[in-house]
Protein backbone atom coordinates (compact mmCIF):
# COMPACT_ATOMS: atom_id res chain seq x y z
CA UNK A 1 0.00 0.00 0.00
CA UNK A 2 1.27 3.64 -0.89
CA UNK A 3 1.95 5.39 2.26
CA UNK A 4 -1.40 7.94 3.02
CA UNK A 5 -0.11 11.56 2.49
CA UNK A 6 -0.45 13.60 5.73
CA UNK A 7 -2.22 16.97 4.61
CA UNK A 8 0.55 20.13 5.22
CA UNK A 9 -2.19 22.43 5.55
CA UNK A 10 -3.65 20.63 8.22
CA UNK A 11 -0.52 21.99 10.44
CA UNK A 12 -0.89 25.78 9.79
CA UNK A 13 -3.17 27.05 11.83
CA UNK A 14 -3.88 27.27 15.67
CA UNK A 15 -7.07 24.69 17.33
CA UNK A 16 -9.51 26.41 19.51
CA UNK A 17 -10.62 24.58 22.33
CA UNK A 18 -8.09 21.96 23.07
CA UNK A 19 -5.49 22.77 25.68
CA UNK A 20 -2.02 21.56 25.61
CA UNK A 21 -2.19 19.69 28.35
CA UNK A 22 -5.76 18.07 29.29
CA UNK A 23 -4.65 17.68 32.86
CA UNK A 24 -7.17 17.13 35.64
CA UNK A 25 -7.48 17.54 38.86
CA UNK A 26 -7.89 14.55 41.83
CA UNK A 27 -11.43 14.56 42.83
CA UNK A 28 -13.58 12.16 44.66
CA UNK A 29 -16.60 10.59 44.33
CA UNK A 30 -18.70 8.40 46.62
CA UNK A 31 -18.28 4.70 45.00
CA UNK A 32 -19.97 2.56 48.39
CA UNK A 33 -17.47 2.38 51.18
CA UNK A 34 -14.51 3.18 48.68
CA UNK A 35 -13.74 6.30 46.75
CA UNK A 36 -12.63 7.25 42.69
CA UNK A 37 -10.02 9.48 42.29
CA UNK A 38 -11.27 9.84 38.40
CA UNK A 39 -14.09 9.67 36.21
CA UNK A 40 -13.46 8.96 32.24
CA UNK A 41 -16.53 9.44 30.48
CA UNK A 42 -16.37 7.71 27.35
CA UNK A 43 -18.46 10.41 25.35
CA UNK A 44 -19.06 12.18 21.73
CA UNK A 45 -17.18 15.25 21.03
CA UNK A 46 -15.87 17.70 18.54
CA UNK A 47 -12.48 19.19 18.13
CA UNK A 48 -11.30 21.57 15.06
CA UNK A 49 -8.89 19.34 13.50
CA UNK A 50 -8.95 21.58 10.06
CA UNK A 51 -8.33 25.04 9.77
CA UNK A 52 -10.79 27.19 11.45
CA UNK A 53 -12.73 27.83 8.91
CA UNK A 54 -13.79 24.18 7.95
CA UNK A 55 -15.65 22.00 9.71
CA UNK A 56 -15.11 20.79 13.48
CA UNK A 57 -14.94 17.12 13.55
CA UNK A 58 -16.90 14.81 15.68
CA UNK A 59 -14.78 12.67 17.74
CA UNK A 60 -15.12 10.05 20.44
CA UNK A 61 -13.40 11.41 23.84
CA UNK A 62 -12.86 10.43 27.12
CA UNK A 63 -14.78 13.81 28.61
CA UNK A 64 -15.31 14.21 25.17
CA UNK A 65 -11.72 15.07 24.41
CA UNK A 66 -8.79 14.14 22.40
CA UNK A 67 -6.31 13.15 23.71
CA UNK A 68 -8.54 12.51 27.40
CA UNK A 69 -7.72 13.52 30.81
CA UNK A 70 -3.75 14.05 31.61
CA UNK A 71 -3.79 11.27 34.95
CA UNK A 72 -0.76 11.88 37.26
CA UNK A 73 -0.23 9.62 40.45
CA UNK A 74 2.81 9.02 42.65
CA UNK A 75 4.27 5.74 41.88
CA UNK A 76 3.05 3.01 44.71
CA UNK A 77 0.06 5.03 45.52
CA UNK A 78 -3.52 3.38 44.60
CA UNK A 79 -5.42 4.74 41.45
CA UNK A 80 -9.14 4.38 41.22
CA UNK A 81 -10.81 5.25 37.69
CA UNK A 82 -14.64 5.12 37.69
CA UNK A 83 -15.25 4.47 32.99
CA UNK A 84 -18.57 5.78 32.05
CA UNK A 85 -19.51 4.87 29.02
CA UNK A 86 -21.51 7.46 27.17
CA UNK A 87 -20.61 5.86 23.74
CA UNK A 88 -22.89 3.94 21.44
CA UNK A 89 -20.28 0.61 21.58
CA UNK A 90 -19.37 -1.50 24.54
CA UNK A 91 -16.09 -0.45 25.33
CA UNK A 92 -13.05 -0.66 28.20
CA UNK A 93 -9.98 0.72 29.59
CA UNK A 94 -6.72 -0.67 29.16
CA UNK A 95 -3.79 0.51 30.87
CA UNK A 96 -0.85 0.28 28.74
CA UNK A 97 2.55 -0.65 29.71
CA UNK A 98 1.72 -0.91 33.77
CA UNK A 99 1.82 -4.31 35.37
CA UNK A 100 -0.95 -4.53 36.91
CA UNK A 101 -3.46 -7.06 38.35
CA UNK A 102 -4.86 -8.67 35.74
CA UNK A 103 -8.62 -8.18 35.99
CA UNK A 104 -7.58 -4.34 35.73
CA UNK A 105 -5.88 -4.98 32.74
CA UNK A 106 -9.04 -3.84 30.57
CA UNK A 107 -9.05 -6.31 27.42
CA UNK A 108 -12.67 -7.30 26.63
CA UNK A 109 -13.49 -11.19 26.17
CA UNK A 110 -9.88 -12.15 28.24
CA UNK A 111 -9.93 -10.13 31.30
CA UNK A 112 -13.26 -8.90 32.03
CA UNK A 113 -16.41 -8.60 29.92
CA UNK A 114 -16.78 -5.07 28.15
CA UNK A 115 -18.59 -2.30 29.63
CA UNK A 116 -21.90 -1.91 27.59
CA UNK A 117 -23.51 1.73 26.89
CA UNK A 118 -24.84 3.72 29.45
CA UNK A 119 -22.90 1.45 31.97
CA UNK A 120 -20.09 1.99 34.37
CA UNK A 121 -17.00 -0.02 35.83
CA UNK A 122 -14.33 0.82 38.40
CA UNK A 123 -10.29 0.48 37.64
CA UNK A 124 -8.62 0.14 40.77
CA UNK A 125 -4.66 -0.68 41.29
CA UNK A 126 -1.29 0.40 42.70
CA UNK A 127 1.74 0.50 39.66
CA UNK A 128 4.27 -0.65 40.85
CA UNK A 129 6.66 1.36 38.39
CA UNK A 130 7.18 4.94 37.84
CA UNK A 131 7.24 6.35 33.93
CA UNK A 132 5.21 7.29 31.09
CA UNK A 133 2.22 4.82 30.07
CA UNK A 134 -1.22 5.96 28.55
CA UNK A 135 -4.72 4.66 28.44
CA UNK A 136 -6.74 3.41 25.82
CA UNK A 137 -10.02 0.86 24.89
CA UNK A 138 -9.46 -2.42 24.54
CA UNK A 139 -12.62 -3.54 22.84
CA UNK A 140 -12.78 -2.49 18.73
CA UNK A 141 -9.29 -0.82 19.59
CA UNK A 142 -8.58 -0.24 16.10
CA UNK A 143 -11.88 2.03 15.83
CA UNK A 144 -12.16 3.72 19.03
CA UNK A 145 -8.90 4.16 19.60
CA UNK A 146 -8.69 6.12 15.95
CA UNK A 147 -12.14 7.98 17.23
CA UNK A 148 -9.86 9.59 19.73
CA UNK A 149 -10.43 7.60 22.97
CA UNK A 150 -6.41 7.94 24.42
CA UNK A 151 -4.74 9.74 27.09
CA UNK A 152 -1.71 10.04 29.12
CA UNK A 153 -1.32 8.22 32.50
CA UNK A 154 2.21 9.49 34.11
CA UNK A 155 3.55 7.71 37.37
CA UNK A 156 6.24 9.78 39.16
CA UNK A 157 9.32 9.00 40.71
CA UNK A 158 9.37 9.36 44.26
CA UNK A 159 12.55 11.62 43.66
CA UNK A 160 12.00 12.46 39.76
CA UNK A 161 15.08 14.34 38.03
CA UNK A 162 15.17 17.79 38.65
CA UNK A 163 13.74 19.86 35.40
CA UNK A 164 12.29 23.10 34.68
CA UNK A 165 9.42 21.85 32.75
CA UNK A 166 7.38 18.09 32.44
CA UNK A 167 5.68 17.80 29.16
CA UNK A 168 3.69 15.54 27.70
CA UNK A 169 3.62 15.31 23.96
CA UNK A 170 0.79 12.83 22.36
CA UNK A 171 1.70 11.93 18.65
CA UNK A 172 -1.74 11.22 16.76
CA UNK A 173 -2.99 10.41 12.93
CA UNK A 174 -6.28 10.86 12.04
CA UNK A 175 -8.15 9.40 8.99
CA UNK A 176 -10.57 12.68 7.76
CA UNK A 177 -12.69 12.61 4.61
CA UNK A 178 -13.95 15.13 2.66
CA UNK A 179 -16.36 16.41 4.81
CA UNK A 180 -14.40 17.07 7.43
CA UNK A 181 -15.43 14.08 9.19
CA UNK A 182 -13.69 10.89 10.15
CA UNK A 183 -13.58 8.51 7.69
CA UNK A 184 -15.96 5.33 8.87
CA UNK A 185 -15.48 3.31 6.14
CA UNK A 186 -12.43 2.80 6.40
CA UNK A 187 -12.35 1.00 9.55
CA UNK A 188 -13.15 -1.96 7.88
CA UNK A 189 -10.68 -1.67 4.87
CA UNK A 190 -9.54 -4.98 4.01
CA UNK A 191 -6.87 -3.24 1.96
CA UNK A 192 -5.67 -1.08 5.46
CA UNK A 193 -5.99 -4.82 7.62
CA UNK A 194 -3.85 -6.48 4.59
CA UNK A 195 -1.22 -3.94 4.49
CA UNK A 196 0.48 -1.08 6.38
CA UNK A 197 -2.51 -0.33 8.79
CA UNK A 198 -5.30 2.30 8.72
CA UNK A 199 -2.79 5.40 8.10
CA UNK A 200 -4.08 9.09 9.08
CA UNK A 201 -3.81 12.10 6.80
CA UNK A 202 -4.18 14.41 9.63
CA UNK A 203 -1.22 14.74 12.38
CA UNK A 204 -2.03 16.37 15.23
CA UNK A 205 0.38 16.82 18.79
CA UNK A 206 -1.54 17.15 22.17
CA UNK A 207 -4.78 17.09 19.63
CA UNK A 208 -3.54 20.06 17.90
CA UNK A 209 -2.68 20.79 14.37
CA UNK A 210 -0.05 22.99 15.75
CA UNK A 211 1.02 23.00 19.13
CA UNK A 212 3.60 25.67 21.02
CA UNK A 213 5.28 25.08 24.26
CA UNK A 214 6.77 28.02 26.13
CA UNK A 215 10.15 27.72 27.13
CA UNK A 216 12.68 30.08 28.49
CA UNK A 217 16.78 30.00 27.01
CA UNK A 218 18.68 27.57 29.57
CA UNK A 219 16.10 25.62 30.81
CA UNK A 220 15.66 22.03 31.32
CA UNK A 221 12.82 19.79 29.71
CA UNK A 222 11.43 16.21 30.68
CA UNK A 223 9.99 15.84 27.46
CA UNK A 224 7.32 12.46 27.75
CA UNK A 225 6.72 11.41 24.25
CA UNK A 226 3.84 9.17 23.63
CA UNK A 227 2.50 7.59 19.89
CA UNK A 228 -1.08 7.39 19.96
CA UNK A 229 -1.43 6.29 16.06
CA UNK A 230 -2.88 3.51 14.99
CA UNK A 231 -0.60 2.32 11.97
CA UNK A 232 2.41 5.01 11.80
CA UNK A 233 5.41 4.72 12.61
CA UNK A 234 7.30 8.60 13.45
CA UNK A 235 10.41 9.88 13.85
CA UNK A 236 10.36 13.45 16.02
CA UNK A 237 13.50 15.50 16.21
CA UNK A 238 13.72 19.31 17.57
CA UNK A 239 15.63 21.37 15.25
CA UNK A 240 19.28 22.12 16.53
CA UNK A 241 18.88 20.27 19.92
CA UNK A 242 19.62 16.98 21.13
CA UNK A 243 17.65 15.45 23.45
CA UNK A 244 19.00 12.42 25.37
CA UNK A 245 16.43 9.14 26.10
CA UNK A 246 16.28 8.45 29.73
CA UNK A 247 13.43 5.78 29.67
CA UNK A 248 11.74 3.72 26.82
CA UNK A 249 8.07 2.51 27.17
CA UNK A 250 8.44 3.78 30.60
CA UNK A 251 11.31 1.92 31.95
CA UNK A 252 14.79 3.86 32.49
CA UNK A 253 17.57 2.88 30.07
CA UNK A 254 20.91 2.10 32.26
CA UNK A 255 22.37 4.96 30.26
CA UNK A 256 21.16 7.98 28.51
CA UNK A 257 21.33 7.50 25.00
CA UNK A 258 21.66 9.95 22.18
CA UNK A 259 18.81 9.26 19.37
CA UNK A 260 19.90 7.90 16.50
CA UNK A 261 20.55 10.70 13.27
CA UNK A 262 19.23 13.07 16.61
CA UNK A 263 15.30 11.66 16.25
CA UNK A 264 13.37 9.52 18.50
CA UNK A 265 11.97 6.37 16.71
CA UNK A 266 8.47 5.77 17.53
CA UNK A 267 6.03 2.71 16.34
CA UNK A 268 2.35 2.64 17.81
CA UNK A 269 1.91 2.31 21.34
CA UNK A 270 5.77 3.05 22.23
CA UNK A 271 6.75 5.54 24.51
CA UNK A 272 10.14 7.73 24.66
CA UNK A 273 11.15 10.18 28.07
CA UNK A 274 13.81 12.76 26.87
CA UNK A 275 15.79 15.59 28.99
CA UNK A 276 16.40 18.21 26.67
CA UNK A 277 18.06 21.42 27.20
CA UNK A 278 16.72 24.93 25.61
CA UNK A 279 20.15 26.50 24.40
CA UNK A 280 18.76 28.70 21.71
CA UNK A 281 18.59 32.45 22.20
CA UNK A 282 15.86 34.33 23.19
CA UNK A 283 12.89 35.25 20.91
CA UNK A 284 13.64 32.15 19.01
CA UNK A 285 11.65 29.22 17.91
CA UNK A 286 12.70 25.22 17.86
CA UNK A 287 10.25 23.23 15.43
CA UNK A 288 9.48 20.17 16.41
CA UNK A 289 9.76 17.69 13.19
CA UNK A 290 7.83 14.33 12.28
CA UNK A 291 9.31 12.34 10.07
CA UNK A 292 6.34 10.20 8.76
CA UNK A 293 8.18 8.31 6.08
CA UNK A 294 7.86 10.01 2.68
CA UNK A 295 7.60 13.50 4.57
CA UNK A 296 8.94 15.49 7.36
CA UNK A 297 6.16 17.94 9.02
CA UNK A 298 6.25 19.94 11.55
CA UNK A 299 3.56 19.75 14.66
CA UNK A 300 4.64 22.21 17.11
CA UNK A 301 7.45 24.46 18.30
CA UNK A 302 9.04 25.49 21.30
CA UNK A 303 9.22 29.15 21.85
CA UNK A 304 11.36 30.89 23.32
CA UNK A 305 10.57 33.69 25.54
CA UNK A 306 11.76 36.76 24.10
CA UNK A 307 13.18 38.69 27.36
CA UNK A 308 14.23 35.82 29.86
CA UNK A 309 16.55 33.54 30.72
CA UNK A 310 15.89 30.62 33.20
CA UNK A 311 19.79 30.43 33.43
CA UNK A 312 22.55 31.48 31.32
CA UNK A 313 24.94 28.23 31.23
CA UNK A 314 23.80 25.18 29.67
CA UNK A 315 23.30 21.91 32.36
CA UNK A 316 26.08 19.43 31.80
CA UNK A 317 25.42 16.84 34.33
CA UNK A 318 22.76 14.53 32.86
CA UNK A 319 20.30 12.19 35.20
CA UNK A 320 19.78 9.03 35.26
CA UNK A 321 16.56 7.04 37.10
CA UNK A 322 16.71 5.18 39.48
CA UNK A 323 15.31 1.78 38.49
CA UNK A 324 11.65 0.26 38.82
CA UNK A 325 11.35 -2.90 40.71
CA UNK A 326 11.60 -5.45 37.89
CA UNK A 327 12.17 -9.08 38.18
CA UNK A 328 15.72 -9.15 36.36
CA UNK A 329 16.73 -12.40 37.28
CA UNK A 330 16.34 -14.16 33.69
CA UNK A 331 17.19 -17.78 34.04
CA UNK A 332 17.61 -18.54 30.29
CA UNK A 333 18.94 -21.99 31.30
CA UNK A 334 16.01 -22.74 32.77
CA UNK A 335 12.92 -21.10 30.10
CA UNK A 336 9.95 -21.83 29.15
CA UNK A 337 10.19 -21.75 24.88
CA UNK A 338 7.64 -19.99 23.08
CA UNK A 339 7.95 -19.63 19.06
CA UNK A 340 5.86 -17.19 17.61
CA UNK A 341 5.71 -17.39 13.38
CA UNK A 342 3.91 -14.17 12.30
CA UNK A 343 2.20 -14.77 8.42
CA UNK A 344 0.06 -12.96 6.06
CA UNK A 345 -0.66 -10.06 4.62
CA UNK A 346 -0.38 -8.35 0.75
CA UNK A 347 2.34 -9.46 -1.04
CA UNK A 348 3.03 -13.10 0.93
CA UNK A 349 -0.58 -14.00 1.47
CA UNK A 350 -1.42 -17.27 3.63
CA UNK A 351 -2.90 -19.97 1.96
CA UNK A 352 -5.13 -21.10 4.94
CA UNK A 353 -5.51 -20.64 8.55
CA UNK A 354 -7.24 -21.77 12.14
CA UNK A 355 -10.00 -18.95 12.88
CA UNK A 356 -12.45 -20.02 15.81
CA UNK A 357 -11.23 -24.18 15.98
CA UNK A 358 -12.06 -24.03 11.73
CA UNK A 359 -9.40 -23.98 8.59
CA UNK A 360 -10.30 -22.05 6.31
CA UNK A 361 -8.55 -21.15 3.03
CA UNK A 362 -7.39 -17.22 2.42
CA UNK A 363 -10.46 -16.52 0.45
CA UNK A 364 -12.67 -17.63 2.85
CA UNK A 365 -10.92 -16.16 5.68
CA UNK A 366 -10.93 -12.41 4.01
CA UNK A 367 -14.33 -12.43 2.76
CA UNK A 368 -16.07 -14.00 5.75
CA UNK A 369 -14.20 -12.70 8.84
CA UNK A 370 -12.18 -10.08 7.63
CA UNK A 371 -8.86 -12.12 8.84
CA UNK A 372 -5.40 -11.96 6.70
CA UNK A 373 -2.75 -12.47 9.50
CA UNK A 374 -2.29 -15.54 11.54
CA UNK A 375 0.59 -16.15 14.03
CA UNK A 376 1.25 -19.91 14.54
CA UNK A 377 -0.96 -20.60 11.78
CA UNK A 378 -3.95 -19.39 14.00
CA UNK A 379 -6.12 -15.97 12.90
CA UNK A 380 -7.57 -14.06 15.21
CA UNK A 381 -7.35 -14.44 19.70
CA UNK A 382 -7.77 -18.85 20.00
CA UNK A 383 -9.65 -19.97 22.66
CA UNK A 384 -6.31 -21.91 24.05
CA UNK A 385 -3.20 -19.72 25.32
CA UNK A 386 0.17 -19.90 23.27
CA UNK A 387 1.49 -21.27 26.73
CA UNK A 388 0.47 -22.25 30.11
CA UNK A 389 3.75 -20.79 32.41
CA UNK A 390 4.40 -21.47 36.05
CA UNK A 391 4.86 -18.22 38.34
CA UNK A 392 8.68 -17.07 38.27
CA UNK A 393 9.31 -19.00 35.20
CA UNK A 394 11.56 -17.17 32.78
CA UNK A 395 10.15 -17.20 29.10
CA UNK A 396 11.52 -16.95 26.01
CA UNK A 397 9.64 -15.58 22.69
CA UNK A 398 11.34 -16.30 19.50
CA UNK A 399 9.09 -14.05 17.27
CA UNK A 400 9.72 -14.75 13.72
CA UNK A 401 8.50 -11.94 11.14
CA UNK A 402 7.57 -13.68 7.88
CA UNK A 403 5.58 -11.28 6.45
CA UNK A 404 6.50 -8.52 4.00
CA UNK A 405 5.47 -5.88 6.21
CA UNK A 406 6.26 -4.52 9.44
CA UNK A 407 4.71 -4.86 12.88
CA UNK A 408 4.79 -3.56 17.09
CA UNK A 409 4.33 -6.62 19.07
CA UNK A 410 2.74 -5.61 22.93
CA UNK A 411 2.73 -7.44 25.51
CA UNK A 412 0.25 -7.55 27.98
CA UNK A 413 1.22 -7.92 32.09
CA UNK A 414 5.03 -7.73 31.74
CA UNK A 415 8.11 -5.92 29.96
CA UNK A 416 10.54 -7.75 28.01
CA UNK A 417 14.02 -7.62 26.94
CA UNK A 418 15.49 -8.93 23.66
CA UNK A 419 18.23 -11.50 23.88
CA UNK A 420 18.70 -11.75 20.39
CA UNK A 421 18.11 -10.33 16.96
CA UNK A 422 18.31 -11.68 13.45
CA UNK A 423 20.16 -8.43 12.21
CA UNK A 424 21.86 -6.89 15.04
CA UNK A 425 23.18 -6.80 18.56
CA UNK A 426 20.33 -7.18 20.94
CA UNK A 427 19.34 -4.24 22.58
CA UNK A 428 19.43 -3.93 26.77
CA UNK A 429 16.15 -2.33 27.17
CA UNK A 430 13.22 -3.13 28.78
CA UNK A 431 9.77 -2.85 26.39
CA UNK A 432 6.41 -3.62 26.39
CA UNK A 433 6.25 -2.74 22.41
CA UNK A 434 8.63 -4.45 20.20
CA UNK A 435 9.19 -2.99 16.66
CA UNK A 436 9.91 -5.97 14.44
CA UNK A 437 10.97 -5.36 10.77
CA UNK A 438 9.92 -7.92 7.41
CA UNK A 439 11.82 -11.02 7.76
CA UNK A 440 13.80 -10.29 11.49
CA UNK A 441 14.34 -12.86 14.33
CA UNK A 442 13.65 -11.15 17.51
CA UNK A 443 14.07 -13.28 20.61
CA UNK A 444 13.04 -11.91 23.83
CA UNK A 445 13.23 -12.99 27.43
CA UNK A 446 10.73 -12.05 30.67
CA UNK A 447 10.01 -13.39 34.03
CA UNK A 448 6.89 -14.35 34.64
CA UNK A 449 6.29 -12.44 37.36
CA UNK A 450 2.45 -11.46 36.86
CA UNK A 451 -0.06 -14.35 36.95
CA UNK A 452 -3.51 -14.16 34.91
CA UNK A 453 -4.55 -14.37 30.86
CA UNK A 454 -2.02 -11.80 29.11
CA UNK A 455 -2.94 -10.58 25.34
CA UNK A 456 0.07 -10.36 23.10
CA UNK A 457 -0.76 -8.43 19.69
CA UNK A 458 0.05 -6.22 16.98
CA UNK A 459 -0.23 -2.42 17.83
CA UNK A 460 -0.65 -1.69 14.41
CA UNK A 461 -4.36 -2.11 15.17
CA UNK A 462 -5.38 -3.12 11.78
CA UNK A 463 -3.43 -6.23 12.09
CA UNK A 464 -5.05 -6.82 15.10
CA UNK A 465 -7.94 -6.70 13.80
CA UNK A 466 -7.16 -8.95 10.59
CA UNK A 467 -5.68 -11.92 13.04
CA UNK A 468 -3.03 -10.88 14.74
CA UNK A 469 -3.68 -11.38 17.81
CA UNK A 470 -2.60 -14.11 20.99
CA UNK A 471 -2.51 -14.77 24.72
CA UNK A 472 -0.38 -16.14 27.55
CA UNK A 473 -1.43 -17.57 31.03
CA UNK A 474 0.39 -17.40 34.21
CA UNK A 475 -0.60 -19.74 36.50
């Protein structure tokens, strides 16, 4: 498929009514004997996602919003979420990237039954690890998700790195037709499930088509970057600075690292926290860059106040987090094998697969259930679990890409690290999102740490949808 063409003009103006950040404040509300710290109200809304002369566009929003509620908790404290759901679907919150318990863990059909319209359910849990994770549905995730249903869940340190500013930047596509209006139809694209994903044409940061963030000359940034999209993968660079990584999908990196080519690589769902340091002058302006893949737009800037300073020399030291409690000891004598074969797609179509306990051939399979993926031969979530795993066991995925087109595996419950690649060094990082290019061998290793029914799946949500899609128990 020809990568969609984001829209340029889409980025030139200014959105009314959508704030940078969409923070909230604690509040509680009687639940029984127990109390919610948050209400989400799944609901309709509108936000100006064209210039401001052209149609707003109706959205779905948690409080009617996009991206929802900014949610900020002190790591090892309890969170409470009360989901309304104002929407016309069932629907449910998952909690990405935080091991959790499992029946807060939001997928519908594994971990508890979706939330239907005009009903309510509580999330209740204490994560254990401080970073940047977000929220999102876990029930027609490919549609409400692109509706606008996301938001930003930060856990703090108990002594975070000491910065001028914490910002949260949400990376988002959006597929808009004609009319101004998302494009329904193509939710159900067999040619978007077959090949790249449902790509946007709109690109929006914070839910703007054009988003400043004042910043003074010689202060220091905790920049939280978060990809919200769908299908696209995006590379975002700020023009003449460097920013350093300090955690990836939430967990610190041992070392800070220096982006590749000076841009942050992000694929759906993943997650990058950056410290960078404003040296430009005064009354300046940084853009900040997207590299989309055939074009490089910019979605924001950083603006520099025109008569302070917040200090005249530039930082030098550079932190470094302290670490969350992960299990760490791997015991790769001693693991539990899991091999997962990933197949499909255009270009190296199956010839059959499993869907539902039944083979079906590839014709079959599209035109009836909309399936084009398997993994293990197997389309769509089976009813048995890739692998039933004693508590504490170490496990090792071999994930084996055979398709022609690339994919973000997520797991569910824990973070894993790779212990080797087809093409490269494995990387030392902990991930719940692993980008996986065609035809790579990526191993990775995890302790099982977290009992219950874990989903593993494609974050490009199309390829969800079309099959590709699994599940783990911990006993």
């Amino acid at each position: 498929m020809a990568d969609v063409k984001i829209s340029r003009r889409a980025l030139l103006g200014t959105a009314a009514g959508i704030a940078l950040s969409n923070s909230v404040n604690r509040f509680a509300v009687a639940q029984g004997e127990r109390v919610v710290d948050h209400r989400l109200v799944a609901q309709m809304g509108e936000t100006q996602l064209l210039e401001p002369n052209e149609p707003a566009t109706r959205i779905w929003g948690y409080g009617g919003a996009a991206p929802g509620p900014e949610l900020r908790l002190k790591q090892g404290t309890e969170f409470s979420a009360e989901l309304v759901n104002k929407l016309t679907q069932p629907t449910t919150v998952h909690w990405h990237g935080i091991r959790i318990v499992n029946n807060m863990d939001g997928v519908a059909g594994l971990t508890q039954p979706p939330v239907q319209p005009g009903d309510s359910f509580t999330y209740r849990f204490t994560p254990p690890d401080a970073g940047t994770y977000w929220y999102h549905p876990h029930f027609r995730t490919w549609e409400q998700l692109a509706r606008g249903l996301h938001g930003a869940l930060i856990i703090e340190e108990e002594k975070p790195p000491a910065v001028d500013q914490d910002v949260v930047m949400i990376f988002d596509d959006w597929r808009i037709g004609k009319d101004g209006q998302i494009d329904d139809a193509s939710f159900e694209s067999m040619h978007d499930i077959s090949h790249a994903g449902r790509l946007g044409n709109i690109l929006t940061l914070n839910g703007q088509f054009s988003a400043d963030f004042p910043v003074l000359s010689g202060q220091r940034l905790r920049l939280r970057l978060i990809n919200a999209a769908t299908a696209r993968i995006i590379r975002v660079s700020f023009d003449g600075h460097v920013p350093l990584v300090i955690a990836l999908d939430g967990q610190p990196v041992e070392q800070p690292l220096s982006p590749e080519g000076g841009g942050v690589l992000l694929t759906p769902a993943q997650r990058a926290d950056l410290i960078l340091d404003c040296t430009s002058h005064p009354g300046t302006a940084t853009d900040i860059a997207v590299d989309v893949g055939r074009e490089r737009l910019v979605a924001g800037r950083l603006i520099y106040d025109e008569r302070r300073r917040q200090r005249s020399k530039v930082l030098t030291d550079v932190p470094i987090l302290a670490p969350n409690p992960m299990p760490t000891d791997i015991d790769l004598d001693d693991a539990v094998p899991i091999d997962l074969v990933m197949t499909g797609g255009a270009r190296r179509p199956i010839e059959s697969a499993e869907f539902k306990g039944k083979e079906y051939g590839i014709r079959d399979l599209v035109r009836q259930h909309k399936k084009a993926w398997a993994f293990n031969g197997i389309a769509g979530l089976p009813d048995k679990p890739l692998a039933v795993i004693d508590l504490g066991r170490t496990v090792v995925v071999r994930m084996v890409n055979k398709t022609a087109w690339r994919h973000a595996m997520h797991f569910h419950g824990h973070h894993v690290r790779e212990v080797a690649h087809s093409a490269r060094a494995a990387l030392p990082h902990w991930r719940d999102t692993v980008f996986m290019q065609p035809d790579e061998t990526v191993t990775v290793a995890f302790k099982a740490h977290n009992p219950g029914r874990w989903m593993l799946h494609c974050h490009m949500l199309a390829h969800q949808r079309g099959g590709m899609a699994a599940w783990y128990e911990v006993g």
